[in-house]
PDB file of N, CA and C in Angstrom:
ATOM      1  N   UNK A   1       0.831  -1.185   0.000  1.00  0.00           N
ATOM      2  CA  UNK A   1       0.000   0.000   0.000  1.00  0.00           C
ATOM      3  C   UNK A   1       0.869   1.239   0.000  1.00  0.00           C
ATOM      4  N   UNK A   2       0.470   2.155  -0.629  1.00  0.00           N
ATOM      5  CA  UNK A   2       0.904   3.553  -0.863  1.00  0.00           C
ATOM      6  C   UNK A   2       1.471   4.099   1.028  1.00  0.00           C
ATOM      7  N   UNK A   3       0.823   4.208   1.180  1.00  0.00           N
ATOM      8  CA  UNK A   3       0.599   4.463   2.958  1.00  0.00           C
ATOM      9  C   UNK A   3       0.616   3.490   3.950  1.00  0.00           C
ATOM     10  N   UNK A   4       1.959   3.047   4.786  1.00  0.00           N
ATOM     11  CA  UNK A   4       1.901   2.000   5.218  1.00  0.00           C
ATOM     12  C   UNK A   4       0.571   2.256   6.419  1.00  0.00           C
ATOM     13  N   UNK A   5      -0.411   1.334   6.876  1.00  0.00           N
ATOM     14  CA  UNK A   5      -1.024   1.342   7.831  1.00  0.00           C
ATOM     15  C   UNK A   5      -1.319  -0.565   8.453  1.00  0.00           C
ATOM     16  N   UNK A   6      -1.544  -0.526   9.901  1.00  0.00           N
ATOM     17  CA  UNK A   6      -1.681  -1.755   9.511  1.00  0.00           C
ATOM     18  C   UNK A   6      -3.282  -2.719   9.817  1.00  0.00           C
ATOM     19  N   UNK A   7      -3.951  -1.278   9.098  1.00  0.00           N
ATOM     20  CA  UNK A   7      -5.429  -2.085   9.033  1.00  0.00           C
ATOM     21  C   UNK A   7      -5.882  -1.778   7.522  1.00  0.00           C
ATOM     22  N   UNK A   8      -5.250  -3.489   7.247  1.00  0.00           N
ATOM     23  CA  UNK A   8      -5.837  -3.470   5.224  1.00  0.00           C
ATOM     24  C   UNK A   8      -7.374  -2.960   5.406  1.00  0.00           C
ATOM     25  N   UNK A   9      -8.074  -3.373   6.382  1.00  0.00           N
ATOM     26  CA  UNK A   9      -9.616  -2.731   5.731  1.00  0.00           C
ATOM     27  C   UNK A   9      -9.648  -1.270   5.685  1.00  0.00           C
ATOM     28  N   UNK A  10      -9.325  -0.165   6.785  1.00  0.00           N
ATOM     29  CA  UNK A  10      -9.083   0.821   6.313  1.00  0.00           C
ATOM     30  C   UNK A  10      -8.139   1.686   5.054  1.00  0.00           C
ATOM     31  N   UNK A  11      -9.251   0.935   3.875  1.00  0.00           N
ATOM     32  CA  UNK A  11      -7.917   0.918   2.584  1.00  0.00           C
ATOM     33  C   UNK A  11      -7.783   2.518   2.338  1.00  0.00           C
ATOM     34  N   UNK A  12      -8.262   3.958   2.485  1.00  0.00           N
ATOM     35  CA  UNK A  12      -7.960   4.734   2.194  1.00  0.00           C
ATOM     36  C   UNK A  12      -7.300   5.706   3.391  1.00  0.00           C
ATOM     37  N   UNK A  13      -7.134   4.690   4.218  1.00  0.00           N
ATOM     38  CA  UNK A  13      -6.183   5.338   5.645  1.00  0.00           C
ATOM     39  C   UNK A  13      -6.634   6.385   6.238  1.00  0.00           C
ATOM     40  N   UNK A  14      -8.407   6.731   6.526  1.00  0.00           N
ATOM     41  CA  UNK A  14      -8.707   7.783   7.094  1.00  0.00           C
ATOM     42  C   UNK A  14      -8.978   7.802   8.484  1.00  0.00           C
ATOM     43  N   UNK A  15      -8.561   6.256   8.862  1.00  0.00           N
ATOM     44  CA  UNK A  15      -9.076   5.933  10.392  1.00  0.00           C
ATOM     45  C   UNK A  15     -10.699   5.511  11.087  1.00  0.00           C
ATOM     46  N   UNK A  16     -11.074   5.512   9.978  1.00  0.00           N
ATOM     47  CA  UNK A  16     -12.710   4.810  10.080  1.00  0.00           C
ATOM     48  C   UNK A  16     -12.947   3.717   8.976  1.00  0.00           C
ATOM     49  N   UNK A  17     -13.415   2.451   9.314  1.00  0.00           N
ATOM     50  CA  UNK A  17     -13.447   1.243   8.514  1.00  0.00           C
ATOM     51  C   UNK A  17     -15.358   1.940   8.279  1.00  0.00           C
ATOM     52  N   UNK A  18     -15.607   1.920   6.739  1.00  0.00           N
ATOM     53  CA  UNK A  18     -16.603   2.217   6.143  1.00  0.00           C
ATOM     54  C   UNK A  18     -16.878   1.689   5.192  1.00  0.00           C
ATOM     55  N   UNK A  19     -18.110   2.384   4.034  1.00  0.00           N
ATOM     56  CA  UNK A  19     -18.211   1.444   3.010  1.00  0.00           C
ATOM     57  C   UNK A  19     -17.253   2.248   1.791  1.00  0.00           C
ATOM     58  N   UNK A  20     -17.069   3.406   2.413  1.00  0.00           N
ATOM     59  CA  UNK A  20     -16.067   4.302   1.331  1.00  0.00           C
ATOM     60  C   UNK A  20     -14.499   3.560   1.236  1.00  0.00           C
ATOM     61  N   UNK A  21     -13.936   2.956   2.254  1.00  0.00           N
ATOM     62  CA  UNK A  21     -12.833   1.949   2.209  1.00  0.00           C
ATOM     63  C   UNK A  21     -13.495   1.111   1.607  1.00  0.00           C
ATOM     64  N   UNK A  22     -14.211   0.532   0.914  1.00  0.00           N
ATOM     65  CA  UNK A  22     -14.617  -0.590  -0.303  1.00  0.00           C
ATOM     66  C   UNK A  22     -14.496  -0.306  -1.133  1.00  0.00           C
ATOM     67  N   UNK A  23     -15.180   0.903  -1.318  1.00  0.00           N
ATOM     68  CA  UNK A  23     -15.380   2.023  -3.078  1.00  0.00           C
ATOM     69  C   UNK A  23     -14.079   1.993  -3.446  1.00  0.00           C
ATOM     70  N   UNK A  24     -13.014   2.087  -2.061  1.00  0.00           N
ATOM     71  CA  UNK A  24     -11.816   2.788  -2.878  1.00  0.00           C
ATOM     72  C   UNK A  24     -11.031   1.364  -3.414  1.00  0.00           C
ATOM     73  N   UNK A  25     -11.447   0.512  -2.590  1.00  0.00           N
ATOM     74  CA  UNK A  25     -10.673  -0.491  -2.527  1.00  0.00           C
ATOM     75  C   UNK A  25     -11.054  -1.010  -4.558  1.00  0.00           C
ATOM     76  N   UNK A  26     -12.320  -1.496  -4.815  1.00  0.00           N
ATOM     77  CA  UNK A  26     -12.951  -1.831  -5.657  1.00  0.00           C
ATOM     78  C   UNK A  26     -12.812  -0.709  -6.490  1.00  0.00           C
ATOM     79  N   UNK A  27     -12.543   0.457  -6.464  1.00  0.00           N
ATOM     80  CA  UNK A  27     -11.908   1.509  -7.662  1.00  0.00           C
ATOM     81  C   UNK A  27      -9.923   1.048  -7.975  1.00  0.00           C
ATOM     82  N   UNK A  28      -9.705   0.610  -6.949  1.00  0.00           N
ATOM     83  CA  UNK A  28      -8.242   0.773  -6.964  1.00  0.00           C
ATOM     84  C   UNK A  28      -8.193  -0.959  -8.230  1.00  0.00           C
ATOM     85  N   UNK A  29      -9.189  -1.910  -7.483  1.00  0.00           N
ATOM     86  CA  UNK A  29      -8.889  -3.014  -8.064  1.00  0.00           C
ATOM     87  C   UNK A  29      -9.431  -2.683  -9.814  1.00  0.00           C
ATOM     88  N   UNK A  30     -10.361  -2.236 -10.150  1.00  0.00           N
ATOM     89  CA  UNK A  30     -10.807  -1.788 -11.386  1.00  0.00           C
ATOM     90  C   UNK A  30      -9.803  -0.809 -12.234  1.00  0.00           C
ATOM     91  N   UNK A  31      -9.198  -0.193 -11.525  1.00  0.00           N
ATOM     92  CA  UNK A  31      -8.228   0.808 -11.979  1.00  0.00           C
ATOM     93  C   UNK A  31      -6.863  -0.847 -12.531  1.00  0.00           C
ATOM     94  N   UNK A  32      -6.418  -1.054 -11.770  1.00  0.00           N
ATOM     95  CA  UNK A  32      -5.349  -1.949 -12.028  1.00  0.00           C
ATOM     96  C   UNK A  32      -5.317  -3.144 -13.024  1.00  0.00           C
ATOM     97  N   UNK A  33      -6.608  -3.530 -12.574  1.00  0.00           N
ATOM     98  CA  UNK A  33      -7.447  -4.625 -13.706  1.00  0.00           C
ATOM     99  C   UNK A  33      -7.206  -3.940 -15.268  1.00  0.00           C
ATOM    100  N   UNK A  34      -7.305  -2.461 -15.030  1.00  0.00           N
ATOM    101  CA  UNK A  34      -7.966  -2.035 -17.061  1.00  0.00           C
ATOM    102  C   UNK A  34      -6.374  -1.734 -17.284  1.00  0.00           C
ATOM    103  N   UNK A  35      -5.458  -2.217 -16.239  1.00  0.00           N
ATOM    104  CA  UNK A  35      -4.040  -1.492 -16.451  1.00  0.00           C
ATOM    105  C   UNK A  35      -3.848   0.020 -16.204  1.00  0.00           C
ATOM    106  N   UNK A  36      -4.575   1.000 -15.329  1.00  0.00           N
ATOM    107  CA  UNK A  36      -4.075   1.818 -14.631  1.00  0.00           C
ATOM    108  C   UNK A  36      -3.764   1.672 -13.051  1.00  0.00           C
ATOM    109  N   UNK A  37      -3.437   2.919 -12.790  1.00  0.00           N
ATOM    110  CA  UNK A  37      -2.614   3.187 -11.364  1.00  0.00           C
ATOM    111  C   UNK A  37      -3.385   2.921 -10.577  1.00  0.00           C
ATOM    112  N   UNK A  38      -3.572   2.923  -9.252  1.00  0.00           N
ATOM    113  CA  UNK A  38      -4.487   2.703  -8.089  1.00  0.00           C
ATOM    114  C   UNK A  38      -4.439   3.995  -7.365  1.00  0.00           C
ATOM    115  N   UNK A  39      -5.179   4.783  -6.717  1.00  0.00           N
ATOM    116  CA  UNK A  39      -5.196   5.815  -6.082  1.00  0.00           C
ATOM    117  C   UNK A  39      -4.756   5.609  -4.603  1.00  0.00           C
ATOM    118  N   UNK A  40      -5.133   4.668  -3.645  1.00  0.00           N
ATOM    119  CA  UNK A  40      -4.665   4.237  -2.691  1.00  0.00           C
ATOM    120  C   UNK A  40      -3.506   3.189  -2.056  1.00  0.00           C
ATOM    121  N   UNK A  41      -3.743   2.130  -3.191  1.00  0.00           N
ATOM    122  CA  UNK A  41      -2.393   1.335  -3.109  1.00  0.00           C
ATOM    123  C   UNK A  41      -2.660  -0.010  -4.090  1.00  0.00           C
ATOM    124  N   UNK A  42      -1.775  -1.099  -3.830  1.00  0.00           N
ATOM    125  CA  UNK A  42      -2.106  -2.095  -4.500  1.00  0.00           C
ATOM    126  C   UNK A  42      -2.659  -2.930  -4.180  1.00  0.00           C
ATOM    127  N   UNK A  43      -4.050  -3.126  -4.655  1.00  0.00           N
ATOM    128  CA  UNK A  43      -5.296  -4.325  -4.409  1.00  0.00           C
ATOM    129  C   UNK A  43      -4.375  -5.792  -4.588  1.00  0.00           C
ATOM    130  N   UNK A  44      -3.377  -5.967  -5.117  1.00  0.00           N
ATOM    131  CA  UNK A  44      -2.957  -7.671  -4.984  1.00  0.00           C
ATOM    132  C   UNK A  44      -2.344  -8.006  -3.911  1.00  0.00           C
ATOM    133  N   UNK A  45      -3.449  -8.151  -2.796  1.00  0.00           N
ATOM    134  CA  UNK A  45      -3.387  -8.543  -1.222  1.00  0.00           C
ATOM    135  C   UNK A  45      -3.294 -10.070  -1.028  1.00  0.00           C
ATOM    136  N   UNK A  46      -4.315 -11.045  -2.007  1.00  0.00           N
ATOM    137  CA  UNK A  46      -4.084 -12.283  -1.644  1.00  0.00           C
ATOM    138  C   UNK A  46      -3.320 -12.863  -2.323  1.00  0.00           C
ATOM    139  N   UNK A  47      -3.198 -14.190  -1.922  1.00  0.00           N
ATOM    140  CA  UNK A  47      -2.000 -15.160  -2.967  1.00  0.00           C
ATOM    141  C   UNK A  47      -3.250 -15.816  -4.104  1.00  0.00           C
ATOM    142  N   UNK A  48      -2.409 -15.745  -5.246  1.00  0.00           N
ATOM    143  CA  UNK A  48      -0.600 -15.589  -5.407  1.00  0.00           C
ATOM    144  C   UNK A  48      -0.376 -13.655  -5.811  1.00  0.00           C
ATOM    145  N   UNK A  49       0.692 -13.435  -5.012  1.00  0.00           N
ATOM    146  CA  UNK A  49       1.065 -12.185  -5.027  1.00  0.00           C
ATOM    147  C   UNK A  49       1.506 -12.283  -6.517  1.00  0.00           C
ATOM    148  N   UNK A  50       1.597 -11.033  -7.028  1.00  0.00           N
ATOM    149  CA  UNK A  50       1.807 -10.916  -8.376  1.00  0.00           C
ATOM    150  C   UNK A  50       0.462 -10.665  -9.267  1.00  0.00           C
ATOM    151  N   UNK A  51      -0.118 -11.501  -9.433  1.00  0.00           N
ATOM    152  CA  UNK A  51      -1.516 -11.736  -9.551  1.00  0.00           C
ATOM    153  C   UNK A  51      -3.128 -11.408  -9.423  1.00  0.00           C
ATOM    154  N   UNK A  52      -3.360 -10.468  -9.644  1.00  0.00           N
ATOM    155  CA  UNK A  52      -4.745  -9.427  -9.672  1.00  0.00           C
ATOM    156  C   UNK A  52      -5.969 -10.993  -9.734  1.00  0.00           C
ATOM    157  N   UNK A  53      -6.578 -11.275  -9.024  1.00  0.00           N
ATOM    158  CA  UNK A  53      -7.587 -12.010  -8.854  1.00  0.00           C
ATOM    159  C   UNK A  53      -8.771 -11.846  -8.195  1.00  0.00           C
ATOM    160  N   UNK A  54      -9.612 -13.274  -8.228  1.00  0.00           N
ATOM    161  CA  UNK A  54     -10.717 -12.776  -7.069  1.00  0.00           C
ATOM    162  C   UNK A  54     -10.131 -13.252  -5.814  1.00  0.00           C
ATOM    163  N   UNK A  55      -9.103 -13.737  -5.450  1.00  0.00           N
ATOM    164  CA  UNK A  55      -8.567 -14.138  -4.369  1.00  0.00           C
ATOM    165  C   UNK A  55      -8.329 -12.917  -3.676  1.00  0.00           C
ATOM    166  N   UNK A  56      -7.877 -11.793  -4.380  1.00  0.00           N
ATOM    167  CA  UNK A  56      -7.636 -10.684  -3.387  1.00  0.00           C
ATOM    168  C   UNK A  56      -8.871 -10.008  -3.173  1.00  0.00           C
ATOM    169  N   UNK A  57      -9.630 -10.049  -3.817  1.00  0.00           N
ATOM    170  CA  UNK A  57     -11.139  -9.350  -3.955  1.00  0.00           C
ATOM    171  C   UNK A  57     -11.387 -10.126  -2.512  1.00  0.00           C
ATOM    172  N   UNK A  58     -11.676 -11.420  -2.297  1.00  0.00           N
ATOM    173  CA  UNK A  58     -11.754 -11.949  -1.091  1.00  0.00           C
ATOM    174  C   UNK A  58     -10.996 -11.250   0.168  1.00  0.00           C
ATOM    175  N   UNK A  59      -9.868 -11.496  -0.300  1.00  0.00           N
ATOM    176  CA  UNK A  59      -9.077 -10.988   0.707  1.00  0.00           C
ATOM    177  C   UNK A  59      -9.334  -9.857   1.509  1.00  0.00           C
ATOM    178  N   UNK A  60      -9.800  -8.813   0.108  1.00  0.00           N
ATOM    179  CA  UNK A  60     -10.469  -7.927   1.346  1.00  0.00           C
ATOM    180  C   UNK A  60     -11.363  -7.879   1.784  1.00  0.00           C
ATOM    181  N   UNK A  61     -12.483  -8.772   1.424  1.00  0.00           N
ATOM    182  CA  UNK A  61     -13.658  -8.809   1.540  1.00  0.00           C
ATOM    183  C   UNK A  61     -13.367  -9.656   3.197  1.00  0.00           C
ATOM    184  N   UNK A  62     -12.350 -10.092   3.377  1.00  0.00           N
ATOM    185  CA  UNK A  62     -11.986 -10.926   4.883  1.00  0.00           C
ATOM    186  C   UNK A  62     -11.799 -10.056   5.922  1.00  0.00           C
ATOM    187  N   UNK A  63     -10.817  -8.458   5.004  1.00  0.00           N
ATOM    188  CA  UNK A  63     -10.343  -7.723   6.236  1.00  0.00           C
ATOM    189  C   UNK A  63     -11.355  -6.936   6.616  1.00  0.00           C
ATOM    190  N   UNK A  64     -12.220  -6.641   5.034  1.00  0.00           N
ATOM    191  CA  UNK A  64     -13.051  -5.417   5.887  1.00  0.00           C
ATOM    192  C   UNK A  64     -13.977  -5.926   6.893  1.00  0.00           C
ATOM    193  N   UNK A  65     -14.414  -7.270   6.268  1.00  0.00           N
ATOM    194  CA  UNK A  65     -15.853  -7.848   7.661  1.00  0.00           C
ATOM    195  C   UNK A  65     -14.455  -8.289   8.743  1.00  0.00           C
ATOM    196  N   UNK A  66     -13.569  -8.360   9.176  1.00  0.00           N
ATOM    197  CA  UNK A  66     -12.634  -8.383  10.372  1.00  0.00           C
ATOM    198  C   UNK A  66     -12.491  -6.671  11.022  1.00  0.00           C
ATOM    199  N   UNK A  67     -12.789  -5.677  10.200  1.00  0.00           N
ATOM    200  CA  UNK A  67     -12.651  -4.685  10.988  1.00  0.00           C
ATOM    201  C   UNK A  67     -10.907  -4.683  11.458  1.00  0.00           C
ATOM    202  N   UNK A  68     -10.852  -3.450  11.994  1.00  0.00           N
ATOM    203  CA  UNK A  68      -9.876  -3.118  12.667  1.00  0.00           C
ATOM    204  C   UNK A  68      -9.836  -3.140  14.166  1.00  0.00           C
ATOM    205  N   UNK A  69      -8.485  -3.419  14.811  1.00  0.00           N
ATOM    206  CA  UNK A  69      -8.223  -3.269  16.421  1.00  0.00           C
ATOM    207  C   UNK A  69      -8.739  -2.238  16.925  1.00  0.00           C
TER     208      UNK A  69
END
């Protein structure tokens, strides 16, 4: 991620886990998918690293319903 933090669900690092940390998350993965940049960081969270999948789509779909500490 652009911004180290260490709660992947808060993907746009504003300190509140919302549904706007999805939007961004799911803009960042759509952005990368069509071959552009990501605004927040890089959506290839799950394995296999390297690899743009639905595995990472999961992945966050794990952190955000885990919430943050």
């Amino acid at each position: 991620r652009a911004t180290p933090d260490p709660c992947t669900a808060d993907w746009n690092n504003n300190g509140i886990v919302n549904t706007s940390d999805f939007v961004a998350y799911l803009n960042d993965y759509n952005a990368v998918q069509g071959g552009g940049t990501p605004t927040y960081g890089d959506p290839d969270i799950g394995a296999p690293i390297g690899v743009l999948n639905t595995a990472d789509f999961v992945a966050y779909l794990n952190a955000f319903n885990s919430g943050c500490p």
